[in-house]
N, C-alpha and C. Protein backbone atom coordinates (compact mmCIF):
# COMPACT_ATOMS: atom_id res chain seq x y z
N UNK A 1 -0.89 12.90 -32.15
CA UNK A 1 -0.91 14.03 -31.25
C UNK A 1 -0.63 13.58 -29.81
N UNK A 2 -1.23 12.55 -29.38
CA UNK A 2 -1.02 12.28 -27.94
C UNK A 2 0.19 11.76 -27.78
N UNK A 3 0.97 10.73 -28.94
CA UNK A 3 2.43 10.77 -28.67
C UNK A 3 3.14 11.59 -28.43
N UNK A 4 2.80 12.45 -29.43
CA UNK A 4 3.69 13.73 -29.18
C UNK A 4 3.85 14.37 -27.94
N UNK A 5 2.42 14.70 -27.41
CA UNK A 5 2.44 15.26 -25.90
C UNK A 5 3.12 14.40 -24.70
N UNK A 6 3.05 12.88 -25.06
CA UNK A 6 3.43 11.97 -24.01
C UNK A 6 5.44 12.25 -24.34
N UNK A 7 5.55 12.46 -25.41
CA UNK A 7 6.94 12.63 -25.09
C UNK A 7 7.20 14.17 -24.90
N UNK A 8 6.61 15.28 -25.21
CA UNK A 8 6.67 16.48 -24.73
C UNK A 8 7.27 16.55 -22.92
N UNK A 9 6.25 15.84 -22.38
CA UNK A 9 6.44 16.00 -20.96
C UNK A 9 6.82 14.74 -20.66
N UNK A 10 7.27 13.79 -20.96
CA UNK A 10 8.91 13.23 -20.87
C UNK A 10 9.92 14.39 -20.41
N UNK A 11 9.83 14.59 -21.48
CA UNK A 11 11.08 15.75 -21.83
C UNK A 11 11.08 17.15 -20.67
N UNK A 12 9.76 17.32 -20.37
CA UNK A 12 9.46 18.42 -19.38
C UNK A 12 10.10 17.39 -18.06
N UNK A 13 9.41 16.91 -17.67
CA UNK A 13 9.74 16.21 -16.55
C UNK A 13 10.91 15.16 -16.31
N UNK A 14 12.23 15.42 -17.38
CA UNK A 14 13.28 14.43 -16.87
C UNK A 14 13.89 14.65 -15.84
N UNK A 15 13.69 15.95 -14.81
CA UNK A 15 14.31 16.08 -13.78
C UNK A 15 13.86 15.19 -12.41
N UNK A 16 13.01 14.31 -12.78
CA UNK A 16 11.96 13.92 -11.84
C UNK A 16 12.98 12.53 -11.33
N UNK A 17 12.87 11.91 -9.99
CA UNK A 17 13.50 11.21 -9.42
C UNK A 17 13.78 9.95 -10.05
N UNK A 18 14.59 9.51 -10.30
CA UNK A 18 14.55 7.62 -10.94
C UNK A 18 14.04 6.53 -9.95
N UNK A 19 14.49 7.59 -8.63
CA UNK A 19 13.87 6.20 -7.59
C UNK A 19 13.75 7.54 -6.13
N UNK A 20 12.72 6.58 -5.68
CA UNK A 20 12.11 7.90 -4.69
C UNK A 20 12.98 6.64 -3.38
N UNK A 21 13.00 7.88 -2.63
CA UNK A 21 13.69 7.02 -1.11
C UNK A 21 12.50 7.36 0.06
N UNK A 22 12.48 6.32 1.29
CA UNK A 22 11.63 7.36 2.33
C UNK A 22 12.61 7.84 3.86
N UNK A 23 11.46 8.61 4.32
CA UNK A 23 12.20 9.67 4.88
C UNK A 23 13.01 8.74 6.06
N UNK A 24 12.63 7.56 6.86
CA UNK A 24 13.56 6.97 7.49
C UNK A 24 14.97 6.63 7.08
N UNK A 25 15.04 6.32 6.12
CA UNK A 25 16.30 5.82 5.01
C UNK A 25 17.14 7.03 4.70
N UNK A 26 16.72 8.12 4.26
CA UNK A 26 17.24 9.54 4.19
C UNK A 26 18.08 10.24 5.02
N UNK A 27 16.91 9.70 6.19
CA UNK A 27 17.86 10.81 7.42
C UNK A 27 19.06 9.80 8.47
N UNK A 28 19.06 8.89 7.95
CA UNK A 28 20.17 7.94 8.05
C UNK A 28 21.29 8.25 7.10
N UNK A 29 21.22 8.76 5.87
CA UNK A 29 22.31 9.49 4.92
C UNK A 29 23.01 10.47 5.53
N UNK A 30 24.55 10.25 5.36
CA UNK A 30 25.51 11.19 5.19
C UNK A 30 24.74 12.74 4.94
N UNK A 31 24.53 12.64 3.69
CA UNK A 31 24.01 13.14 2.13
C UNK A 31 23.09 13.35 2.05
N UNK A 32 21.88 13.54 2.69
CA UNK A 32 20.14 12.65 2.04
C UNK A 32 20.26 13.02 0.25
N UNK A 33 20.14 12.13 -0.63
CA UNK A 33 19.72 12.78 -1.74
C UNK A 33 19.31 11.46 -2.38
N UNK A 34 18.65 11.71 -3.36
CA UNK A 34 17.20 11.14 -4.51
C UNK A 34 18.54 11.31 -5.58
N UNK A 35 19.04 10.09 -6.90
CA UNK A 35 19.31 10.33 -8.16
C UNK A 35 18.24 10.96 -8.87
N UNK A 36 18.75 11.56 -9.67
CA UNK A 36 17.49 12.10 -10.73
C UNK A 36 17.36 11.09 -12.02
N UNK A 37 16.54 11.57 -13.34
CA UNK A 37 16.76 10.87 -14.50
C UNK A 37 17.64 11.27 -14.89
N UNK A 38 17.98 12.61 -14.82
CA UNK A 38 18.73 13.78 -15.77
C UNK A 38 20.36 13.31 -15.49
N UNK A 39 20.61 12.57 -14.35
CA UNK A 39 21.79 12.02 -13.81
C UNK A 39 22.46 12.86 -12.63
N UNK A 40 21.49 13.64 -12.40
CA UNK A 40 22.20 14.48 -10.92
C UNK A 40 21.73 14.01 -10.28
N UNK A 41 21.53 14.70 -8.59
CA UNK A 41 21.06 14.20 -7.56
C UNK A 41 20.29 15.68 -6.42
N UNK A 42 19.20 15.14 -6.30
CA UNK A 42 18.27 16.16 -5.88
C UNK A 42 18.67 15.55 -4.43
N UNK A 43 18.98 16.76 -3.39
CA UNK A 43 19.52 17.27 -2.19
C UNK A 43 18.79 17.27 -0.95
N UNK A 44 18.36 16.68 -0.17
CA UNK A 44 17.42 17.48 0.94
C UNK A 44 18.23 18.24 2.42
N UNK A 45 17.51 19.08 2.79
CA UNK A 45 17.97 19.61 4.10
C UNK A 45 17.48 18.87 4.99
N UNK A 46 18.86 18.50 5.92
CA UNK A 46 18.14 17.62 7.34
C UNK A 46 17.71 18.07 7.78
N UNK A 47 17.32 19.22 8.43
CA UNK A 47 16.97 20.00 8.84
C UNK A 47 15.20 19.58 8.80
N UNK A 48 14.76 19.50 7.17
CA UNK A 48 13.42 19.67 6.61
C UNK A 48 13.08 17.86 7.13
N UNK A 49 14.02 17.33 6.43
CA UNK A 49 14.02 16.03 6.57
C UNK A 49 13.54 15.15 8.75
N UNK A 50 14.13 15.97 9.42
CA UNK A 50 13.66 16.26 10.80
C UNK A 50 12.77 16.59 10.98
N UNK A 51 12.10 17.89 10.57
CA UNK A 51 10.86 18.70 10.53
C UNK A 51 9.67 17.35 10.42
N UNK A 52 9.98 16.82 9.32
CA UNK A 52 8.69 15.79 8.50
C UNK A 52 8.68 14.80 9.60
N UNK A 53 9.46 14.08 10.14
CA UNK A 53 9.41 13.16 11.08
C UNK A 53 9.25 13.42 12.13
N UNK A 54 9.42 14.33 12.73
CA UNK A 54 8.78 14.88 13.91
C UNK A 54 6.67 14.96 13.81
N UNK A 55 7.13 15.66 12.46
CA UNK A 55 5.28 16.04 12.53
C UNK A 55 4.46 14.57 12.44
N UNK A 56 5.15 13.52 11.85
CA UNK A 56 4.63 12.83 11.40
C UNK A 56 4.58 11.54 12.77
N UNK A 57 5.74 11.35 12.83
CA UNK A 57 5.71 10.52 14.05
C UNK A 57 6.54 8.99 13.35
N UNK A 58 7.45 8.62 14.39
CA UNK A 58 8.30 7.10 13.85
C UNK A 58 7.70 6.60 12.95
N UNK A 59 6.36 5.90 13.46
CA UNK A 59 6.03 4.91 12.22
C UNK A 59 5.53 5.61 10.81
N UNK A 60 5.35 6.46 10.58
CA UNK A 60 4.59 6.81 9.16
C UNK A 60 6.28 7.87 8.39
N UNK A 61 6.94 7.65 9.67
CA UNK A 61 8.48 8.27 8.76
C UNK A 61 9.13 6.92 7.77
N UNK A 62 9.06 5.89 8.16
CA UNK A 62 9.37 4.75 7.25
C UNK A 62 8.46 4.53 6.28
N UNK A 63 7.44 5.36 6.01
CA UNK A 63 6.21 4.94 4.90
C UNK A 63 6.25 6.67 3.62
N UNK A 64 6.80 7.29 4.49
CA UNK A 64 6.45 8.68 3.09
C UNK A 64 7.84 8.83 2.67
N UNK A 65 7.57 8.86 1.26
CA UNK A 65 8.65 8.76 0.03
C UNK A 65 8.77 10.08 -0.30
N UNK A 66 10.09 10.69 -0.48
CA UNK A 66 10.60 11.42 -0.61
C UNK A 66 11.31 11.64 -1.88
N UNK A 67 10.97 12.70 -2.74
CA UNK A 67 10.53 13.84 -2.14
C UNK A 67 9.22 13.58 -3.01
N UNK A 68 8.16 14.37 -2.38
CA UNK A 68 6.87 14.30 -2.66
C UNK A 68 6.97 15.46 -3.90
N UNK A 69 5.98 14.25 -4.90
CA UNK A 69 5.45 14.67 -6.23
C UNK A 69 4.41 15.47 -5.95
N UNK A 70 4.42 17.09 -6.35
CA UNK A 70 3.41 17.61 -6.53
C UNK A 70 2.87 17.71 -8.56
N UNK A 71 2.30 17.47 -8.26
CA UNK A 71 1.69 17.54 -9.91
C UNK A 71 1.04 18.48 -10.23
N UNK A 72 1.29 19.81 -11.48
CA UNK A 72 1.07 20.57 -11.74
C UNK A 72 0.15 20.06 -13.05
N UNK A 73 -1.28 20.81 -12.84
CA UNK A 73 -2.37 20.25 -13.86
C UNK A 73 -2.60 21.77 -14.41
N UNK A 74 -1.58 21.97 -15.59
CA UNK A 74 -2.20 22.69 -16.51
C UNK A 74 -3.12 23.00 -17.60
N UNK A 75 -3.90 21.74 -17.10
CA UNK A 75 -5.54 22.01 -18.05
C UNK A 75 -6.40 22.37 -17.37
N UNK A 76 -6.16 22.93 -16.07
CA UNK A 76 -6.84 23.31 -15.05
C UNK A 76 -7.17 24.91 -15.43
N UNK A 77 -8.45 25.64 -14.55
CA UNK A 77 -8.05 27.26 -15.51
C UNK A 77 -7.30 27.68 -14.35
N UNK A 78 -6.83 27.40 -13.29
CA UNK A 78 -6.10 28.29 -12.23
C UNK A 78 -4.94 27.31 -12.09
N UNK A 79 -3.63 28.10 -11.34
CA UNK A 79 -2.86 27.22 -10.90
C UNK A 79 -3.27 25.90 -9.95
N UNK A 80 -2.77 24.98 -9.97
CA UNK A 80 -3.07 23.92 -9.12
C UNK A 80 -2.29 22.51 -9.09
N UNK A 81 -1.75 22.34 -7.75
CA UNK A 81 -0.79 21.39 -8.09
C UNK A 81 -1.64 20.24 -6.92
N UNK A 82 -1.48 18.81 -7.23
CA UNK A 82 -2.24 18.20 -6.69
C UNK A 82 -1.16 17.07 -6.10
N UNK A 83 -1.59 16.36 -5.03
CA UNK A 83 -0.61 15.30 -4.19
C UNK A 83 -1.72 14.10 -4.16
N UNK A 84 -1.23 12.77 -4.55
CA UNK A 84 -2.12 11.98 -4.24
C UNK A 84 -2.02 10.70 -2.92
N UNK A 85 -0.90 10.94 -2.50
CA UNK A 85 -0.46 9.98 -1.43
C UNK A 85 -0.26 10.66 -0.21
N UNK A 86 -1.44 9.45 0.70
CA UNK A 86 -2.13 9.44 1.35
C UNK A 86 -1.11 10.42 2.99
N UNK A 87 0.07 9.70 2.51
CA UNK A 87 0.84 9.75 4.01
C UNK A 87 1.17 12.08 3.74
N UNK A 88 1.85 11.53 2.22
CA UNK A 88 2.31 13.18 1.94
C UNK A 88 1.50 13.78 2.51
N UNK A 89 -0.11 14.05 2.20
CA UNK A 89 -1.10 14.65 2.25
C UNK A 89 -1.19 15.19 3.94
N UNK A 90 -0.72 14.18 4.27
CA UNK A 90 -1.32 14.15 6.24
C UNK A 90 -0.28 15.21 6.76
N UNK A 91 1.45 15.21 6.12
CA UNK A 91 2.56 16.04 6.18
C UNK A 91 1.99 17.36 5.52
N UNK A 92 1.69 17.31 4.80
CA UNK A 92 1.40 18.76 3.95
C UNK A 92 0.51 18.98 4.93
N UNK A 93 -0.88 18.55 5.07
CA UNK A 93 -2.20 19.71 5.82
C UNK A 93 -1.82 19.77 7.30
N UNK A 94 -0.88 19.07 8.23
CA UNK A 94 -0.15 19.65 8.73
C UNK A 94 0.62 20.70 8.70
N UNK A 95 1.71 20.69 8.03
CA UNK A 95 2.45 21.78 7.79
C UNK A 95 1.89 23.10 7.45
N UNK A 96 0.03 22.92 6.43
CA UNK A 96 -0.41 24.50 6.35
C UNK A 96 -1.19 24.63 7.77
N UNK A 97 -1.50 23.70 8.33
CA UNK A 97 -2.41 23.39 9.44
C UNK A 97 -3.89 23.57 8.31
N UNK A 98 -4.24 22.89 7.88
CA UNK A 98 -5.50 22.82 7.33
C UNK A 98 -5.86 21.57 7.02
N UNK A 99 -6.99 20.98 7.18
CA UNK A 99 -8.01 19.22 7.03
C UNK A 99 -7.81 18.89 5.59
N UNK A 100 -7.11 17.52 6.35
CA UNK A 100 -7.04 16.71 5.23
C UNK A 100 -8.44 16.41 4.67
N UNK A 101 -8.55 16.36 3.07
CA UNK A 101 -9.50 16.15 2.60
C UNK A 101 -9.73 14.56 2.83
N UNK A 102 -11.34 14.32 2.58
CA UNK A 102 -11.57 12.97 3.09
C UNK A 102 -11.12 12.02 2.04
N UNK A 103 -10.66 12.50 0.87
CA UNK A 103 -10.14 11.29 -0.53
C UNK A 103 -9.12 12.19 -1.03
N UNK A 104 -8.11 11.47 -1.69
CA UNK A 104 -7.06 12.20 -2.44
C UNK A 104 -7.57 12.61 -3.62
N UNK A 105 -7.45 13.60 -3.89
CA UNK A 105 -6.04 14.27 -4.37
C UNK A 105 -6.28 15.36 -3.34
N UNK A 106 -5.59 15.99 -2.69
CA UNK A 106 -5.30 17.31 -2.01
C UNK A 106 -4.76 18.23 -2.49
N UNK A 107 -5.78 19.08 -3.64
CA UNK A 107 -5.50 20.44 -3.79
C UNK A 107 -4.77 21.34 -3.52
N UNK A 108 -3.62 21.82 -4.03
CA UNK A 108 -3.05 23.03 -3.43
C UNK A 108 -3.12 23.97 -4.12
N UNK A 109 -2.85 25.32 -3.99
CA UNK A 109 -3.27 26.83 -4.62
C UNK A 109 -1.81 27.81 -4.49
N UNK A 110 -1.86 28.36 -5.29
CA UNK A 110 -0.27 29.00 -5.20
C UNK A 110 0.19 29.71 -3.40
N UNK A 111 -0.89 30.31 -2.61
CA UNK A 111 -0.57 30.48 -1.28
C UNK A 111 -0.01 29.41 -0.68
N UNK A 112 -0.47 27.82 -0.89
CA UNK A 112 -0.27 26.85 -0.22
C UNK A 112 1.26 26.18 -0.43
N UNK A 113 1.61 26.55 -2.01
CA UNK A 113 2.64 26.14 -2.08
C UNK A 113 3.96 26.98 -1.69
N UNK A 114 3.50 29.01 -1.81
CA UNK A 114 4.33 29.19 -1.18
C UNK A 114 5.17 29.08 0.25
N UNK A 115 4.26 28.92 1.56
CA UNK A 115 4.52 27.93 2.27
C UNK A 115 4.80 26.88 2.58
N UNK A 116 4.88 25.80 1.43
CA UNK A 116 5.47 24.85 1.18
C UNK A 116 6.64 25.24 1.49
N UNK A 117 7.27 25.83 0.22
CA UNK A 117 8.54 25.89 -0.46
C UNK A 117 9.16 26.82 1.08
N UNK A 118 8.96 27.60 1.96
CA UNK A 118 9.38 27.87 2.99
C UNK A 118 9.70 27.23 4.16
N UNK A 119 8.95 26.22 4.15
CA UNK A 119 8.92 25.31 5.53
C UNK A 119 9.76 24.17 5.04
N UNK A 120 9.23 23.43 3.90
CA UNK A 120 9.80 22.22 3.73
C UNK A 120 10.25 22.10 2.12
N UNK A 121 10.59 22.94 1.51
CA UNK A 121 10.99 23.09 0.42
C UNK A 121 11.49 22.10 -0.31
N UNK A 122 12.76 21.69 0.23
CA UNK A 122 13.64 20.58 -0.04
C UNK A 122 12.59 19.32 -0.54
N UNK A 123 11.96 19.04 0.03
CA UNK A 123 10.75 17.24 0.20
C UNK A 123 9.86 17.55 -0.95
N UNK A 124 9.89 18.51 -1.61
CA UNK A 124 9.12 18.64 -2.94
C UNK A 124 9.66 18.65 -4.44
N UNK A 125 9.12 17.98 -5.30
CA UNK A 125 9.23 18.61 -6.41
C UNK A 125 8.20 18.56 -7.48
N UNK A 126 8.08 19.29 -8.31
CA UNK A 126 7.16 19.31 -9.34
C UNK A 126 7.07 18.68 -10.72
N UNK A 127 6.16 17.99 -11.18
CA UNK A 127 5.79 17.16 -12.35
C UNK A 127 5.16 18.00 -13.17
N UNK A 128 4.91 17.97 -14.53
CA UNK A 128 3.57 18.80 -15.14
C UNK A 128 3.04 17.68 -15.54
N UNK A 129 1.58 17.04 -15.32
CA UNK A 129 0.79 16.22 -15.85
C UNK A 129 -0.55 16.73 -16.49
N UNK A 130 -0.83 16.68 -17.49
CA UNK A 130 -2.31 16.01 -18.08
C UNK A 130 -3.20 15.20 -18.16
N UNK A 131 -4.07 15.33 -17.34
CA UNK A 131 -4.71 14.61 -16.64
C UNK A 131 -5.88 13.89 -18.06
N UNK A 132 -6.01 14.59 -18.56
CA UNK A 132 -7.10 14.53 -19.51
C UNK A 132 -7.50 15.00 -20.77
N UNK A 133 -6.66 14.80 -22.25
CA UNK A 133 -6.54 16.07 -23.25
C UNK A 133 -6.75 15.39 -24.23
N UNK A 134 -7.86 15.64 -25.13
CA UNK A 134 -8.35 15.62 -25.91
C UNK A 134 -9.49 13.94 -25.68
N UNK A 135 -9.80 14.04 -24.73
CA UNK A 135 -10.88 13.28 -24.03
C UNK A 135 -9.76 11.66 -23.71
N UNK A 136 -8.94 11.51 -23.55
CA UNK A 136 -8.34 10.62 -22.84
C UNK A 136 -7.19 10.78 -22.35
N UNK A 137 -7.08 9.56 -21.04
CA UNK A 137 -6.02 9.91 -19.80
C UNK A 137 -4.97 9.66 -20.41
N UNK A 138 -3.85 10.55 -20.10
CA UNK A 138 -2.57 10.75 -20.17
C UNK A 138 -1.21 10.17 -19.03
């Protein structure tokens, strides 16, 4: 059973990056874009790609990897997509203007992400993970 699920979401998640870039390196691109697994190439707006480095400031623009994994935990009973790196986190509760929590993971709720996807859309994408099913980690 747990094979099965581990290749289920394989299969869900082949759109997911082969290699993450960060945002200094990016906005030095022609192009900014991430290869995927799937063999395309996920796109960012400079625009967004500006936005993040501004909020963030020079030095922590050479440290956040792009585009940030939000992880969708559907064993959860509500929507909820969670970020666990440290730098993303500081960009995101910026961007809603709300406190970073004092330990990762940083919670988000479907309001939070629709503002996401408005402000900085591009710098995201989504995983589905299982965190925990049928009493061991996935």
């Amino acid at each position: 059973m747990e094979r099965l699920l581990r290749d289920e979401l394989k299969a869900v998640n082949y759109m997911l990056p082969k290699k993450r870039k960060n945002l200094k390196e990016l906005l030095n691109e022609e192009y900014p874009h991430v290869p995927l697994r799937d063999g395309s190439a996920h796109m960012f707006r400079y625009s967004e790609l500006q936005k993040a480095c501004n909020i963030l400031g020079d030095e922590l623009c050479g440290n956040l990897l792009l585009p940030i994994i939000l992880e969708m935990r559907p064993e959860l009973k509500e929507v909820v997509a969670e970020v666990e790196d440290p730098i993303a986190i500081k960009l995101i509760c910026r961007v809603l203007n709300i406190n970073e929590p004092e330990s990762p993971p940083l919670r988000l709720y479907p309001i939070h992400l629709r503002v996401l996807r408005q402000e900085i859309g591009t710098l995201l994408m989504y995983a589905i993970s299982f965190r925990r099913v049928l009493g061991e980690e996935l």
